[in-house]
N, C-alpha and C. Protein backbone atom coordinates (compact mmCIF):
# COMPACT_ATOMS: atom_id res chain seq x y z
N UNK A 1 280.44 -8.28 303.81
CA UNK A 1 280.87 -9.06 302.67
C UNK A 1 280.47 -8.33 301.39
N UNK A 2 281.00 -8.54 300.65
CA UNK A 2 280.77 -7.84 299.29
C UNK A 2 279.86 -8.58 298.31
N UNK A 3 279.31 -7.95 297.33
CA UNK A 3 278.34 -8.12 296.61
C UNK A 3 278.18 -8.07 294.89
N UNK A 4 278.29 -9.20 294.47
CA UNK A 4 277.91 -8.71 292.58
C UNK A 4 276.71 -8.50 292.52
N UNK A 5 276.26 -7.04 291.55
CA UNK A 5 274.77 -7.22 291.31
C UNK A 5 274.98 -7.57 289.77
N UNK A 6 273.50 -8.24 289.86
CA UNK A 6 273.50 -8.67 288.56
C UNK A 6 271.59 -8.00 288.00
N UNK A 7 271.81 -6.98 286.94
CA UNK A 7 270.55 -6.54 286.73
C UNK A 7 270.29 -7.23 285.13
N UNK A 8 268.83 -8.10 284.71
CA UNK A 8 268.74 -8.60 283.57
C UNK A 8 267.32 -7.73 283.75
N UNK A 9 266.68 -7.53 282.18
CA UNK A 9 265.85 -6.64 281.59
C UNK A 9 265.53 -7.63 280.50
N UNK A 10 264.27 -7.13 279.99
CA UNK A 10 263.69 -8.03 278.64
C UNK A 10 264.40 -7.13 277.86
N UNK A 11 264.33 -7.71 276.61
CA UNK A 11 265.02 -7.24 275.46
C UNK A 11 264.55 -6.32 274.87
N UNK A 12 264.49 -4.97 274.57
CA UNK A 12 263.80 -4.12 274.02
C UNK A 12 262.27 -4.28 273.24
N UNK A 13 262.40 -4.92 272.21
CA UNK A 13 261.75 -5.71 271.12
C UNK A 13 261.04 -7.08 271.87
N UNK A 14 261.23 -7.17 273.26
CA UNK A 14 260.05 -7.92 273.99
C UNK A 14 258.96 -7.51 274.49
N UNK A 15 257.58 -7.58 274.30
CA UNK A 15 256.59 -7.00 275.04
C UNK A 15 256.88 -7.16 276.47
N UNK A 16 256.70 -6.49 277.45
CA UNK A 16 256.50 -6.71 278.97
C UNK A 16 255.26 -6.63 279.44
N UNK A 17 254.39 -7.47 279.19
CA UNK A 17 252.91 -7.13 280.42
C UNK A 17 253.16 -7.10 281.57
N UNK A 18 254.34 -7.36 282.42
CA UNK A 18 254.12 -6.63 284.13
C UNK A 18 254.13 -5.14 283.70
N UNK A 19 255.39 -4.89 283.17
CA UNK A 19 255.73 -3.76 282.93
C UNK A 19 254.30 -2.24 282.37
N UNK A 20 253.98 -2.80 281.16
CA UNK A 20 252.70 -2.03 280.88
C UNK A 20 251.53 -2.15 282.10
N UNK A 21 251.28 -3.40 282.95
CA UNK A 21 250.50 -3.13 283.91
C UNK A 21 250.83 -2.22 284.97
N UNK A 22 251.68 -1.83 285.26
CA UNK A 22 252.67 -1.44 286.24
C UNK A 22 252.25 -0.12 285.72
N UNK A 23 252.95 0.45 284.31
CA UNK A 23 252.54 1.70 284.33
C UNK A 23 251.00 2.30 284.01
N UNK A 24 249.77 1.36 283.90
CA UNK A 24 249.16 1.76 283.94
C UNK A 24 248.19 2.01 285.02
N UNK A 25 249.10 1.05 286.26
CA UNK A 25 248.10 1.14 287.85
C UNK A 25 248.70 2.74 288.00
N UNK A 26 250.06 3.36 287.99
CA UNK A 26 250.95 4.42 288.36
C UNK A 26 249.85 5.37 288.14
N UNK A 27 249.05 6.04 287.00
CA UNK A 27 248.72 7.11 287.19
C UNK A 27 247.01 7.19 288.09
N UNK A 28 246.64 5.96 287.90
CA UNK A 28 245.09 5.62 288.98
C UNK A 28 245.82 5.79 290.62
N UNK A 29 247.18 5.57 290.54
CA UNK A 29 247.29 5.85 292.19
C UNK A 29 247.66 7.23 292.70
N UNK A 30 247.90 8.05 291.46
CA UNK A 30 248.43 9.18 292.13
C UNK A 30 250.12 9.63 290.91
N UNK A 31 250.67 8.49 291.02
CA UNK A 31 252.00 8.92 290.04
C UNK A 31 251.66 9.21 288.69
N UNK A 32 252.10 10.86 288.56
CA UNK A 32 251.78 11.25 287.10
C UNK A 32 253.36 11.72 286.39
N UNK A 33 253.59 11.58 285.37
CA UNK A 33 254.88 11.83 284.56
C UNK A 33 255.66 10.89 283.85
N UNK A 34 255.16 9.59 284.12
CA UNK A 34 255.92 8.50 283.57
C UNK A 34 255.51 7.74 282.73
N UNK A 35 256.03 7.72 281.47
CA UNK A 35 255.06 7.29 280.33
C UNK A 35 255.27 5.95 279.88
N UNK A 36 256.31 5.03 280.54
CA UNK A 36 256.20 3.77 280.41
C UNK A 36 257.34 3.23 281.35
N UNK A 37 256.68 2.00 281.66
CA UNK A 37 257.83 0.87 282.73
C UNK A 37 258.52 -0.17 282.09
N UNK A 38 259.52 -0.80 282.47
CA UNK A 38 259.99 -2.18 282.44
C UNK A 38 260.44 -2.83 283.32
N UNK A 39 259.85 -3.85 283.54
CA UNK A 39 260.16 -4.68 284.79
C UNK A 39 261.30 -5.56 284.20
N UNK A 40 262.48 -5.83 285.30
CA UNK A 40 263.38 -6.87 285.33
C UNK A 40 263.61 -7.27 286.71
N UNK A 41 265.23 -7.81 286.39
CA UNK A 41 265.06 -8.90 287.52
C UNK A 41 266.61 -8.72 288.41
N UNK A 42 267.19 -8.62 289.25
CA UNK A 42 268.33 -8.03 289.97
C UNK A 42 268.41 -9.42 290.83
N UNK A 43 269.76 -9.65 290.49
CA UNK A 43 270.57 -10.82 291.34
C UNK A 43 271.38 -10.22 292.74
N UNK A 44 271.34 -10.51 293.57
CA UNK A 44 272.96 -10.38 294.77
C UNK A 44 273.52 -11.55 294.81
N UNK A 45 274.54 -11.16 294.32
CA UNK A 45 275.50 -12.69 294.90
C UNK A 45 276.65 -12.21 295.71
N UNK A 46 276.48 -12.70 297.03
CA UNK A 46 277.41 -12.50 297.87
C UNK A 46 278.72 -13.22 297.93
N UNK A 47 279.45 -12.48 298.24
CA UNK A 47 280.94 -13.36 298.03
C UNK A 47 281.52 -12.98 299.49
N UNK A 48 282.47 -14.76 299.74
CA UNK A 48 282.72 -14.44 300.90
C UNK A 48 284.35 -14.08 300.63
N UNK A 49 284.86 -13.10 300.93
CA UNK A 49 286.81 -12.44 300.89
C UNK A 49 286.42 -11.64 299.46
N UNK A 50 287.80 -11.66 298.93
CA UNK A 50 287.67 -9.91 298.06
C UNK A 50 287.29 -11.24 296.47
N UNK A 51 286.30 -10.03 295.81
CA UNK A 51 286.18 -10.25 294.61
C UNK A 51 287.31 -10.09 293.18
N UNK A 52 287.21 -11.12 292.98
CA UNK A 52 288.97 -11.14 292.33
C UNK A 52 288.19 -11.09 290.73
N UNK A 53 288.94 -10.76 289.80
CA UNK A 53 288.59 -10.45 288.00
C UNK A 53 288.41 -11.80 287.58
N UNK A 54 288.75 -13.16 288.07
CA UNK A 54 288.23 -14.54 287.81
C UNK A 54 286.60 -14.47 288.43
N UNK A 55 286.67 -14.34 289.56
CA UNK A 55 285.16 -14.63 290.34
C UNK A 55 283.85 -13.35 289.69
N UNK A 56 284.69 -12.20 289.40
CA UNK A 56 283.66 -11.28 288.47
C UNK A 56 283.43 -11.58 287.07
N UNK A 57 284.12 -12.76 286.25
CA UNK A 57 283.89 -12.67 284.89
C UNK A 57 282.94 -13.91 285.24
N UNK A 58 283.07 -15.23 286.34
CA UNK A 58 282.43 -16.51 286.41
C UNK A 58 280.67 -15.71 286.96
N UNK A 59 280.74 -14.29 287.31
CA UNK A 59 279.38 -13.72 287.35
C UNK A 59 278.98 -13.79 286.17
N UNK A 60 279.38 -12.66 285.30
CA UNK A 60 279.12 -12.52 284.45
C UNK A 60 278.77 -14.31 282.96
N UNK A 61 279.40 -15.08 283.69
CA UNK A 61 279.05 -16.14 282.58
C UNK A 61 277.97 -16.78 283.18
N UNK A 62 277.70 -16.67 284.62
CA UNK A 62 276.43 -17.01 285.22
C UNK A 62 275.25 -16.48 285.07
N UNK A 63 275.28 -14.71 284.54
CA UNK A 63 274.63 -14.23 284.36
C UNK A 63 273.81 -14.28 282.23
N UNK A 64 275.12 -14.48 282.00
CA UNK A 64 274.57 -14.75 280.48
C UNK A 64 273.92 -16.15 280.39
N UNK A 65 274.42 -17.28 281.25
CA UNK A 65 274.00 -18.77 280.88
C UNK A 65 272.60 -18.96 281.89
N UNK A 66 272.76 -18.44 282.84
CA UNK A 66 271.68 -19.22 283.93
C UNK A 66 270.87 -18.02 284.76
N UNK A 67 270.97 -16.57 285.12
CA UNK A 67 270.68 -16.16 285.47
C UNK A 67 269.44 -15.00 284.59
N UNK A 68 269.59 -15.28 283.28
CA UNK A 68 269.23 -14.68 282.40
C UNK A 68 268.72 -15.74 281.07
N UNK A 69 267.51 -15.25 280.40
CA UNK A 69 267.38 -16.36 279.13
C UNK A 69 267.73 -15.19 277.98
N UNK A 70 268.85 -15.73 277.35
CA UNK A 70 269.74 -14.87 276.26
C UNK A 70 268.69 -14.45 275.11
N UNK A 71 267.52 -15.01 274.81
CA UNK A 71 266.68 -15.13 273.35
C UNK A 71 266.11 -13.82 273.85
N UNK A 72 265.56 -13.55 275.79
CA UNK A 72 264.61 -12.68 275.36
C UNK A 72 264.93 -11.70 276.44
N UNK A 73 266.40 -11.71 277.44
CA UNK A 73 266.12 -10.89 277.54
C UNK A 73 267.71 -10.47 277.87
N UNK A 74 268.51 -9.02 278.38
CA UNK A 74 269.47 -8.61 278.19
C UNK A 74 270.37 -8.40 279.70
N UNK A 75 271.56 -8.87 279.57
CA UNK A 75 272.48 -8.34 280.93
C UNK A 75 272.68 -7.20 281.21
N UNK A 76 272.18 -5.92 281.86
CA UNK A 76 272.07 -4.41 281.52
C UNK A 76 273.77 -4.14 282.48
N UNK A 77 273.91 -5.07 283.63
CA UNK A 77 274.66 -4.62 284.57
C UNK A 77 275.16 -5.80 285.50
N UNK A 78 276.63 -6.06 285.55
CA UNK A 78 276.99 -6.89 286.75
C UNK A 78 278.46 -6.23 287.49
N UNK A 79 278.55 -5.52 288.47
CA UNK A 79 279.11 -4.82 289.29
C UNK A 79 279.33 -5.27 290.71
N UNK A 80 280.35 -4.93 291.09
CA UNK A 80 280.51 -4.86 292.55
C UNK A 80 280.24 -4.31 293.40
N UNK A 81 279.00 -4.28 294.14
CA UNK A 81 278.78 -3.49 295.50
C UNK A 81 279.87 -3.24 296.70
N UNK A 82 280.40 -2.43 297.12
CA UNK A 82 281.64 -2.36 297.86
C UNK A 82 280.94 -3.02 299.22
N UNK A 83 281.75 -2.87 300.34
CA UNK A 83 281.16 -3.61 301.21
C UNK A 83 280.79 -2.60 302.01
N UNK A 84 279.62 -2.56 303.29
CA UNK A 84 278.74 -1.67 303.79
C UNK A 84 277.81 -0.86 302.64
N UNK A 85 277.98 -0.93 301.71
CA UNK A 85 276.86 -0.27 300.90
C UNK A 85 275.53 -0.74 300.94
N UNK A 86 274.88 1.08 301.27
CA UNK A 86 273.25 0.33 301.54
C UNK A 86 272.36 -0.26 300.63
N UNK A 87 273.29 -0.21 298.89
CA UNK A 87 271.79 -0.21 297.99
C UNK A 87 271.73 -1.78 298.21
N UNK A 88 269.99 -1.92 297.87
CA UNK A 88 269.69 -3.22 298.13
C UNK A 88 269.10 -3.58 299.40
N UNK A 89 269.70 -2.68 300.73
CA UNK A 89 269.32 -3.12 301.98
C UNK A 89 268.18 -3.10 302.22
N UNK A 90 267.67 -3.89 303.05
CA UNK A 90 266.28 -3.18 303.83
C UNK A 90 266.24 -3.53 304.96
C-alpha cells in the first residue's frame, strides 16, 4: 500500500532543547562533525488503492491543521512513498 509522508520541523526562530541536547550527547559518544541538530516529527499515512491529487492535498490540509502547530512549527515535506519502498521500514 502506498504511503504520504508527512515531515513537520520547529520553525527556525524556535529554540529546540531535544535538538541542542541531542547534539550535545553526539560528540561525548563518539560522533564528531556536526555542529547542530533539529528534532522533528514524520507522519505515515497509509492509503488503501492509488493516491489521487484530492487525497494528497486533504494530507497536506491535515498536515497544516492537525498534524502540525502552525505558530511554531513548519511543513518541510508531504510526498508519496511509492509502494514497496523501504524508507521508513524496519
Amino acid at each position: 500500500m502506498p504511503r504520504i509522508v508527512v515531515d513537520v520541523m520547529p520553525k527556525p526562530e524556535i529554540l529546540d532543547p531535544q535538538g541542542k541536547a541531542i547534539a550535545g550527547a553526539l560528540p561525548r559518544l563518539g560522533f564528531t562533525g556536526f555542529s547542530g541538530v533539529r528534532q522533528g516529527k514524520r507522519f505515515e499515512l497509509t492509503v488503501d488503492g492509488e493516491v489521487t491529487e484530492e487525497l494528497l492535498e486533504q494530507a497536506r490540509t491535515a498536515a497544516a491543521t492537525l498534524l502540525s502547530n502552525p505558530v511554531i512549527e513548519d511543513v518541510t515535506r508531504v510526498e508519496v512513498l511509492p509502494e514497496g519502498s523501504a524508507e521508513g521500514e524496519q
